[in-house]
N, C-alpha and C. Protein backbone atom coordinates (compact mmCIF):
# COMPACT_ATOMS: atom_id res chain seq x y z
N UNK A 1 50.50 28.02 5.90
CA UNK A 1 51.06 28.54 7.12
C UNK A 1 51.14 30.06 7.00
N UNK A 2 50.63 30.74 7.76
CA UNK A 2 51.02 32.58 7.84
C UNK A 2 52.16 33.23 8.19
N UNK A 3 52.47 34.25 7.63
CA UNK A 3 52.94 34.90 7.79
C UNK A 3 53.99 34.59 8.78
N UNK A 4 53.23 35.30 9.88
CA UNK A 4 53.83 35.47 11.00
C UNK A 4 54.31 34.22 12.07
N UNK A 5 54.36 32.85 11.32
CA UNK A 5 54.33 31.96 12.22
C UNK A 5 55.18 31.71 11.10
N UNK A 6 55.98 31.92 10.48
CA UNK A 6 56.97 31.61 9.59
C UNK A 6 58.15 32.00 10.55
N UNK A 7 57.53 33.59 10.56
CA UNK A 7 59.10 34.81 10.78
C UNK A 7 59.37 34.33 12.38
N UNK A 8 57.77 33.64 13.61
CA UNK A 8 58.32 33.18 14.42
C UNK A 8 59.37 32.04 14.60
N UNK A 9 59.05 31.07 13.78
CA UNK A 9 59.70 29.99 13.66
C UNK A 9 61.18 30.07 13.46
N UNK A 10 61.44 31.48 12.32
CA UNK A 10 62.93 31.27 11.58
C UNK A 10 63.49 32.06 13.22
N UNK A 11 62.94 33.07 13.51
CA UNK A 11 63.39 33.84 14.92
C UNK A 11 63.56 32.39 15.97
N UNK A 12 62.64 31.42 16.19
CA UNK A 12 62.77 30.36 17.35
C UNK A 12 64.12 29.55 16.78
N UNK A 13 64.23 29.24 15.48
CA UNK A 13 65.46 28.77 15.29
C UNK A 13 67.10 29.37 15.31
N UNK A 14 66.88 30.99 15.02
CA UNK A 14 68.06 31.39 15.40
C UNK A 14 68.41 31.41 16.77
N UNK A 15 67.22 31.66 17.44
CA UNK A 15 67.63 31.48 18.86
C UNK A 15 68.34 30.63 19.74
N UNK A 16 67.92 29.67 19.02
CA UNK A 16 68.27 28.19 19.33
C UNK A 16 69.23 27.88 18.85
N UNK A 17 69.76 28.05 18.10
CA UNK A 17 71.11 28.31 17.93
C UNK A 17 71.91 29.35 18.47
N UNK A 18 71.91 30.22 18.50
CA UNK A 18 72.33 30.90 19.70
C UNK A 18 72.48 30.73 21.17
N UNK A 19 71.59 29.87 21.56
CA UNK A 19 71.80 29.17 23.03
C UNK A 19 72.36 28.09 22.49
N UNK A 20 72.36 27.49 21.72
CA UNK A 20 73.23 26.52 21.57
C UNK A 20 75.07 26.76 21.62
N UNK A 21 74.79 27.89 20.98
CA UNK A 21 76.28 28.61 21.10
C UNK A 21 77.33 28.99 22.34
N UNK A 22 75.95 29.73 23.04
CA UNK A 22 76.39 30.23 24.53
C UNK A 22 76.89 29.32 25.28
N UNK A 23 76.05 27.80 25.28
CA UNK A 23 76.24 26.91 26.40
C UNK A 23 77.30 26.15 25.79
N UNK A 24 78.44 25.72 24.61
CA UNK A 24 79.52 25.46 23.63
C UNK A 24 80.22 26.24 24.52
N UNK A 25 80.02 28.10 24.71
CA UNK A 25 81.23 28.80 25.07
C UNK A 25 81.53 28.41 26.61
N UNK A 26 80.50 28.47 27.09
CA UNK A 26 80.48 28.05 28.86
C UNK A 26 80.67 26.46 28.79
N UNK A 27 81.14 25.94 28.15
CA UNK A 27 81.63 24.38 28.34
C UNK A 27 82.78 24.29 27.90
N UNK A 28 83.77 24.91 26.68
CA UNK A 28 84.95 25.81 26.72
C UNK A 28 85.62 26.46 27.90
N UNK A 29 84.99 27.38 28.52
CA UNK A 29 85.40 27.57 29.35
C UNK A 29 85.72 27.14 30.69
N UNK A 30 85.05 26.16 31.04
CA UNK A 30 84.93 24.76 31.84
C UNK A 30 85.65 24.00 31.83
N UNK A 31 86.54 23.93 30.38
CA UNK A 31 87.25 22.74 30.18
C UNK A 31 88.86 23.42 30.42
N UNK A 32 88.64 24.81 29.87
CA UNK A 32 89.76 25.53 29.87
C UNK A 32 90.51 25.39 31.95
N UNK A 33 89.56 25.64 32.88
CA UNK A 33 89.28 26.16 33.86
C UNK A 33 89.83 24.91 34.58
N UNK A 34 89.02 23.79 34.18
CA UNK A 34 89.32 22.63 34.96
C UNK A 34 89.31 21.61 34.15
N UNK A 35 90.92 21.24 33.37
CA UNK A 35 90.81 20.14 32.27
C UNK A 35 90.05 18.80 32.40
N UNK A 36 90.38 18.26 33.75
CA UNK A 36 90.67 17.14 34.55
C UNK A 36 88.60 16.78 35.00
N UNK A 37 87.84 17.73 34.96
CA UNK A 37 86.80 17.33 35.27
C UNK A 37 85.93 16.81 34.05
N UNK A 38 84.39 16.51 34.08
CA UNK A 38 83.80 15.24 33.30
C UNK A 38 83.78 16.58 31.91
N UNK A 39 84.22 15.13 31.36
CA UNK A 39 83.55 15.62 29.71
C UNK A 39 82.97 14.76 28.78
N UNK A 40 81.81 15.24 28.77
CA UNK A 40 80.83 14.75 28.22
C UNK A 40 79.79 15.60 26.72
N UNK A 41 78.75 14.91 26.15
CA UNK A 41 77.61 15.59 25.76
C UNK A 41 77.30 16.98 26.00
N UNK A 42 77.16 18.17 25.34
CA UNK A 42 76.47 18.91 25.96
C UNK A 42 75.47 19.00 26.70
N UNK A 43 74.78 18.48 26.02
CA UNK A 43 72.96 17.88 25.99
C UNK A 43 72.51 17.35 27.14
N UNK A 44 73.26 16.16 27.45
CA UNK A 44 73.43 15.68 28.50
C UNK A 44 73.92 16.32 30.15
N UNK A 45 75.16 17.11 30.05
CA UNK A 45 75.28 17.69 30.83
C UNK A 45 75.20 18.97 30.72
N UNK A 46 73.90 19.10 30.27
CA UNK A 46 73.36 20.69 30.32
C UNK A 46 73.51 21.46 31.95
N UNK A 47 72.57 20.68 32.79
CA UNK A 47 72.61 21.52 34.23
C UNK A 47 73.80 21.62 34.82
N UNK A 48 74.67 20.41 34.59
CA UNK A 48 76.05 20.56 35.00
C UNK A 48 76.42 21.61 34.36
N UNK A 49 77.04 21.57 33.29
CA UNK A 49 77.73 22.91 33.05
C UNK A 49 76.70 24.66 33.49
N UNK A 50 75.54 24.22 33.55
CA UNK A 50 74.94 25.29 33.87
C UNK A 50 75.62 25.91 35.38
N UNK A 51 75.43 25.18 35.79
CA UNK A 51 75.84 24.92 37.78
C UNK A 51 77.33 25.25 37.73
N UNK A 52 77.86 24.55 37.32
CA UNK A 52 79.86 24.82 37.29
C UNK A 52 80.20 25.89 36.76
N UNK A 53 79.60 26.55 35.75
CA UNK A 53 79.90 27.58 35.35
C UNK A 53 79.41 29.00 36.38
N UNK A 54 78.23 28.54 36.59
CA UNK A 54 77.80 29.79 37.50
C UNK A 54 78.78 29.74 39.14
N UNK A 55 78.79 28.34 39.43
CA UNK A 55 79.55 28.49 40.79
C UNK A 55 81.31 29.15 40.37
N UNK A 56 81.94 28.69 39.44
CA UNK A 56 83.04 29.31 38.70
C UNK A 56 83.41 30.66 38.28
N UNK A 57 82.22 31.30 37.51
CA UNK A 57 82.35 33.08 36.87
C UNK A 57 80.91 33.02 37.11
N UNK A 58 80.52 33.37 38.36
CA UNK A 58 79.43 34.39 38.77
C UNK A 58 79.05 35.61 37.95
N UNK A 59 77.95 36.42 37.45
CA UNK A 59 77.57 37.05 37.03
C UNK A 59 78.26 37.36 36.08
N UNK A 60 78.52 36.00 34.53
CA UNK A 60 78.64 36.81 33.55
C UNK A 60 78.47 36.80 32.38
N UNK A 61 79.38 36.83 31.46
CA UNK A 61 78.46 37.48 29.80
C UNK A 61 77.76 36.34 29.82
N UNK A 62 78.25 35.30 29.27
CA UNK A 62 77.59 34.09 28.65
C UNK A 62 76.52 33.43 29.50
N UNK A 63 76.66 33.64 31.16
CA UNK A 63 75.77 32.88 31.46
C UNK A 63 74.35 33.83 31.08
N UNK A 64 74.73 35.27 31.36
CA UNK A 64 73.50 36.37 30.87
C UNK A 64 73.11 36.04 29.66
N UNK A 65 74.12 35.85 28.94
CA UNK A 65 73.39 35.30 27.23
C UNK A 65 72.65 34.28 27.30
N UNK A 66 73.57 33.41 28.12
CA UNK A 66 72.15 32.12 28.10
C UNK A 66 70.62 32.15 28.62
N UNK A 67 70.78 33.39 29.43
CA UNK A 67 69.52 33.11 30.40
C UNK A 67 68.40 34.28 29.55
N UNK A 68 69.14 34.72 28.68
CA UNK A 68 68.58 35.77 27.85
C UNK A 68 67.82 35.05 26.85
N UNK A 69 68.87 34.43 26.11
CA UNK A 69 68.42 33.55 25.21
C UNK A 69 67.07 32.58 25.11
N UNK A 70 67.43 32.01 26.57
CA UNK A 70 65.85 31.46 26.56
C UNK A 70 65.04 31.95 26.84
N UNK A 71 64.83 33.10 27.51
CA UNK A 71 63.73 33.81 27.48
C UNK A 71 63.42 34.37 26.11
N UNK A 72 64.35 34.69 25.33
CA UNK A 72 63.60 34.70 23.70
C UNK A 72 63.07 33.69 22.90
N UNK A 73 63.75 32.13 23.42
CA UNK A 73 63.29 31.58 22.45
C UNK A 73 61.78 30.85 23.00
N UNK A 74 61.76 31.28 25.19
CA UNK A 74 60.33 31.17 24.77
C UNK A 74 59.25 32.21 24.76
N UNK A 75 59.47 33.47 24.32
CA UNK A 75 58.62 34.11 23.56
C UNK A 75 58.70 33.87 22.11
N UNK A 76 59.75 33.36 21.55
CA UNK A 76 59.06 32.74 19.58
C UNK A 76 58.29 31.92 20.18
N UNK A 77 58.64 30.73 21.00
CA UNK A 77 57.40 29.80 20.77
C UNK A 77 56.27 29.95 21.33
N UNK A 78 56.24 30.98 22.17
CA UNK A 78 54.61 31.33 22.69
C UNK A 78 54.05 32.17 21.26
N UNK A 79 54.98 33.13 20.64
CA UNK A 79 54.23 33.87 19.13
C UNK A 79 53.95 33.21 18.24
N UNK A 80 54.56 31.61 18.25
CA UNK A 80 54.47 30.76 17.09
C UNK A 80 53.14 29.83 17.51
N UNK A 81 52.97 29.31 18.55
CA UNK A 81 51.54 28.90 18.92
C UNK A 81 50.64 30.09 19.21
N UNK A 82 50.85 31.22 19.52
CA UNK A 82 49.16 32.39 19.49
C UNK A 82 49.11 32.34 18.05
N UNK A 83 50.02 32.56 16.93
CA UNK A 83 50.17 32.52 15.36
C UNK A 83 49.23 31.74 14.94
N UNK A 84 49.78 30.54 15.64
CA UNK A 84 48.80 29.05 15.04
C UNK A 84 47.77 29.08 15.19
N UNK A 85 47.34 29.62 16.83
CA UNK A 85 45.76 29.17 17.52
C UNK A 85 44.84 30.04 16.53
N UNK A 86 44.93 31.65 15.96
CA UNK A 86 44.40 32.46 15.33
C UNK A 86 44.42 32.52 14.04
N UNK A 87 45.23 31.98 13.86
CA UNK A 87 45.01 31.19 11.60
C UNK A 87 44.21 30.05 11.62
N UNK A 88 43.81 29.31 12.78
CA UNK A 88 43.37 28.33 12.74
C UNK A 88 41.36 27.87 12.29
């Protein structure tokens, strides 16, 4: 495996953890906000909390982190497949 499809990979995994983080804090805060509504999976209610949170705190940190976040983690995985296609 090269190089550079290493350093993408370890970068696609911090990322991913990092959005994993963001969407933990915005489901925290969800719960804080409105005890009484569903609690569930993250995983599962990903779009939900995506949606409740944005209709809730409009324009802010965490949802920007989140939306940040995945746009990094899909540029690792677009650098980690051009990596692949050209060692190949």
């Amino acid at each position: 495996m090269p190089p550079s499809t290493i350093i993408f990979l370890i970068a696609t995994l911090v990322t991913a953890a990092v959005t994993f983080l963001n969407v933990s804090r915005m489901a925290n805060q969800l719960k804080q906000v409105a005890p009484t509504e569903r609690r569930a999976s993250i995983f599962l209610d990903l779009p939900w909390i995506i949606r409740e949170h944005n209709r809730l705190f409009p324009q802010s940190g965490p949802m920007l982190a989140f939306w940040l976040s995945l746009i990094f983690l899909f540029v690792w995985l677009t650098g980690i497949v051009f990596s692949l296609a050209t060692h190949l």
